[in-house]
Protein backbone atom coordinates (compact mmCIF):
# COMPACT_ATOMS: atom_id res chain seq x y z
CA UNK A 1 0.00 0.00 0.00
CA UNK A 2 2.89 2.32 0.74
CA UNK A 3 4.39 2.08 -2.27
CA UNK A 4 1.47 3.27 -4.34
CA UNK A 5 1.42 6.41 -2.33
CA UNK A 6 4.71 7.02 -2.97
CA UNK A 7 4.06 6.80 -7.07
CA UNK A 8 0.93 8.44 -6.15
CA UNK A 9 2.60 11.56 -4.86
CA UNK A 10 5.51 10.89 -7.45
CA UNK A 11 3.36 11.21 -9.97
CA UNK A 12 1.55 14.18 -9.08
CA UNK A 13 4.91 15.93 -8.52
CA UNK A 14 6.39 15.17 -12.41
CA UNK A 15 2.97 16.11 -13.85
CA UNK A 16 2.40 19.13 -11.19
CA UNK A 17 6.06 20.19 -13.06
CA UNK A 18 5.47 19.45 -16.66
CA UNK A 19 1.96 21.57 -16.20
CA UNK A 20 3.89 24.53 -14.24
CA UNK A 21 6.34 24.34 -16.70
CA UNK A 22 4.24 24.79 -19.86
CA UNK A 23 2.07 27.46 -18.22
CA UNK A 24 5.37 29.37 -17.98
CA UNK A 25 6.97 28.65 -21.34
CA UNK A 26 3.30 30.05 -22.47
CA UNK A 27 3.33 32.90 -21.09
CA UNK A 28 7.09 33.75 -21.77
CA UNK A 29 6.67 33.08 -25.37
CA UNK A 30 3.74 34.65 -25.97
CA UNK A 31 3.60 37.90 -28.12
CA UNK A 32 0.67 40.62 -29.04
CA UNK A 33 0.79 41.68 -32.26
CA UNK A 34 0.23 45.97 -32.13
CA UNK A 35 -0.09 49.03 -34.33
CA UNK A 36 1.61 51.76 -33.85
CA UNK A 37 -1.14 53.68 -32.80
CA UNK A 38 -2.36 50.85 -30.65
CA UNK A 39 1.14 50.38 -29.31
CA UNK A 40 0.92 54.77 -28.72
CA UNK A 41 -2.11 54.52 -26.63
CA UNK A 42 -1.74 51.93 -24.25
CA UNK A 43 0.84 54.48 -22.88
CA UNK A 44 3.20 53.36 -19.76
CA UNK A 45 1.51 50.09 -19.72
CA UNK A 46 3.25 48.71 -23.08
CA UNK A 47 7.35 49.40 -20.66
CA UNK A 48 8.49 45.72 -20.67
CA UNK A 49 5.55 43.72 -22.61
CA UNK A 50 6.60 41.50 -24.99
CA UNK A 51 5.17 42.70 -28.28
CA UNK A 52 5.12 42.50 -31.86
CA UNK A 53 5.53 45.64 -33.71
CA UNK A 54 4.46 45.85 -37.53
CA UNK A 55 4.32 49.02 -39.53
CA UNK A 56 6.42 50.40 -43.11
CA UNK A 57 10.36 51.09 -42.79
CA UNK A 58 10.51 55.00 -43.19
CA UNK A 59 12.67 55.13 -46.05
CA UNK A 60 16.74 57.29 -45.46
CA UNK A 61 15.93 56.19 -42.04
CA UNK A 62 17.88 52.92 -41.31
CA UNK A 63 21.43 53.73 -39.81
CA UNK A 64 23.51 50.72 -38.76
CA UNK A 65 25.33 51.38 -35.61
CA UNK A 66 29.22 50.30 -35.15
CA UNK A 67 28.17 48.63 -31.87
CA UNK A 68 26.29 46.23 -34.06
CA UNK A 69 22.71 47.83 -33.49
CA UNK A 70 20.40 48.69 -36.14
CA UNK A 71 18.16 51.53 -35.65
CA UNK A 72 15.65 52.48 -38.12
CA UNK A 73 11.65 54.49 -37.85
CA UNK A 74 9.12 51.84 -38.33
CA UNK A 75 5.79 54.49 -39.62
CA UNK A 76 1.87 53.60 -39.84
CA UNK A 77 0.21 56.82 -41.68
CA UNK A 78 1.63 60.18 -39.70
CA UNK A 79 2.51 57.75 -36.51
CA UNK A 80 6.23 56.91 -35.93
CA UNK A 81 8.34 54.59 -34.10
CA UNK A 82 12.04 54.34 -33.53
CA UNK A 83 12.81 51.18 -33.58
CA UNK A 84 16.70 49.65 -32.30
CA UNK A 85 17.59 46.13 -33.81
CA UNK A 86 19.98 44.46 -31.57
CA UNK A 87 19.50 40.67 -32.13
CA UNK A 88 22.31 38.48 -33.41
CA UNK A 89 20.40 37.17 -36.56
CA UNK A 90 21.33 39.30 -40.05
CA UNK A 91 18.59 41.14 -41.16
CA UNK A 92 16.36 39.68 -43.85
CA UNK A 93 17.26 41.16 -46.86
CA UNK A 94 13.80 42.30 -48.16
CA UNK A 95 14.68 44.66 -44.97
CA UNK A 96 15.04 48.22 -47.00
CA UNK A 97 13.19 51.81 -47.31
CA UNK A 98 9.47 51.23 -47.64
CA UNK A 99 9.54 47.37 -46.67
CA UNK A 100 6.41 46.07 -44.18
CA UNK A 101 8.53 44.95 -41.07
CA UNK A 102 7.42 42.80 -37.84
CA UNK A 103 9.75 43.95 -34.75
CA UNK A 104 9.65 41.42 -31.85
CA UNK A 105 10.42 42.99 -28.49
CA UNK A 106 9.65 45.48 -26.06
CA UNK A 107 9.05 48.39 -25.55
CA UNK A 108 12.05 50.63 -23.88
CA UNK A 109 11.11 53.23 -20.43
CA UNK A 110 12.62 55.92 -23.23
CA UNK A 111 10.14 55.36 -25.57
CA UNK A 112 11.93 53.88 -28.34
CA UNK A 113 11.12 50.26 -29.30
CA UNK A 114 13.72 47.93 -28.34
CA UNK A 115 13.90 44.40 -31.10
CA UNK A 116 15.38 41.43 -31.21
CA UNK A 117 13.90 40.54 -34.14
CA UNK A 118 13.16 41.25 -37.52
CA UNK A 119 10.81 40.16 -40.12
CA UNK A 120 10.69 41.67 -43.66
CA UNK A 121 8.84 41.49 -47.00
CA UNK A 122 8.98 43.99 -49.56
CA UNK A 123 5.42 44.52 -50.60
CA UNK A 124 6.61 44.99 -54.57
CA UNK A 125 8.03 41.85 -54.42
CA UNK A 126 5.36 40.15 -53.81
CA UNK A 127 2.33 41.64 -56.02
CA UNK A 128 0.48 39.42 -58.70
CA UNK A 129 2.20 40.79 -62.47
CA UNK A 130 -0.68 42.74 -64.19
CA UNK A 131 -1.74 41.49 -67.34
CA UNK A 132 -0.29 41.80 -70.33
CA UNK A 133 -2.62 43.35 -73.28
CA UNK A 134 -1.93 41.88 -76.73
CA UNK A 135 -0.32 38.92 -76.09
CA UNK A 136 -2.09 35.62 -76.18
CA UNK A 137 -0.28 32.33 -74.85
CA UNK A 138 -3.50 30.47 -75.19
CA UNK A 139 -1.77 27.31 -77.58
CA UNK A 140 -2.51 24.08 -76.94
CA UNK A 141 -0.42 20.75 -76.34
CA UNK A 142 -3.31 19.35 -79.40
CA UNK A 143 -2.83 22.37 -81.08
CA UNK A 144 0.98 22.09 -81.12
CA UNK A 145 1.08 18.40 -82.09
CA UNK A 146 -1.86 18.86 -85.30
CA UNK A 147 0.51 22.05 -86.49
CA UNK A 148 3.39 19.57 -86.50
CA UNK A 149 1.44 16.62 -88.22
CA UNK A 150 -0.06 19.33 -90.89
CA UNK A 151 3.93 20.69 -91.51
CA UNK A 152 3.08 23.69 -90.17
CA UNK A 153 5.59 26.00 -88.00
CA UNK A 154 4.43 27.17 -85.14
CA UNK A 155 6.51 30.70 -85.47
């Protein structure tokens, strides 16, 4: 009988830790994704949150620092942020003037946003290519192989 209390309250320790654990892992991890103007109004409450902060890279505003920091003005309409990159990844390289940027990390007692990391896209680089007007690709395989057997060229 003894011994099944004793994996009894075994038990309940290792899964009492793996649950404590997780909870904290959670809530360490987690991140809230902001605006700037979101980020603007929730005033001294946003010092120390982990957040996510998205918004365009102003462009002639990037400077890289010789201590290895990055600072650059992340903007969302007339609202600015400074932001300083000081994580030990490179940046992406679709990181340039006018690129949509994530910063991950929190929010500094001086107002400036502090990251330690950076996601990038460049928004050009990504668009659908508009249609072309006056050319037609619309040949067939069928098409192709009849031309051939007819001793046409398809030129």
């Amino acid at each position: 009988m003894k011994t099944y209390v004793n994996f009894a309250v075994l038990m309940t320790l290792i899964v009492g830790s793996l649950v404590w654990l997780a909870a904290g892992g959670i809530s360490d991890t987690k991140t809230y994704y902001k605006t700037i103007p979101e980020l603007q109004t929730m005033g001294s409450a946003a010092h120390g949150q982990r957040l996510r902060l998205g918004g365009d890279v102003k462009p002639g505003s990037i400077v890289k620092q010789q201590d290895g920091q990055v600072a650059f003005v992340l903007y969302q309409g007339p609202q600015v942020m400074k932001v300083v990159y000081t994580g030990s990844d490179p940046l992406p390289d679709t990181f340039k003037d006018n690129a949509q940027a994530l910063a991950d990390g929190r929010l500094g007692p001086n107002g400036v946003f502090e990251a330690s990391k950076i996601q990038a896209k460049c928004a050009s680089k990504y668009e659908a290519k508009p249609p072309q007007r006056g050319l037609t690709h619309k040949t067939t395989q069928s098409t192709k192989i009849q031309d051939a057997a007819d001793g046409r060229s398809a030129s």
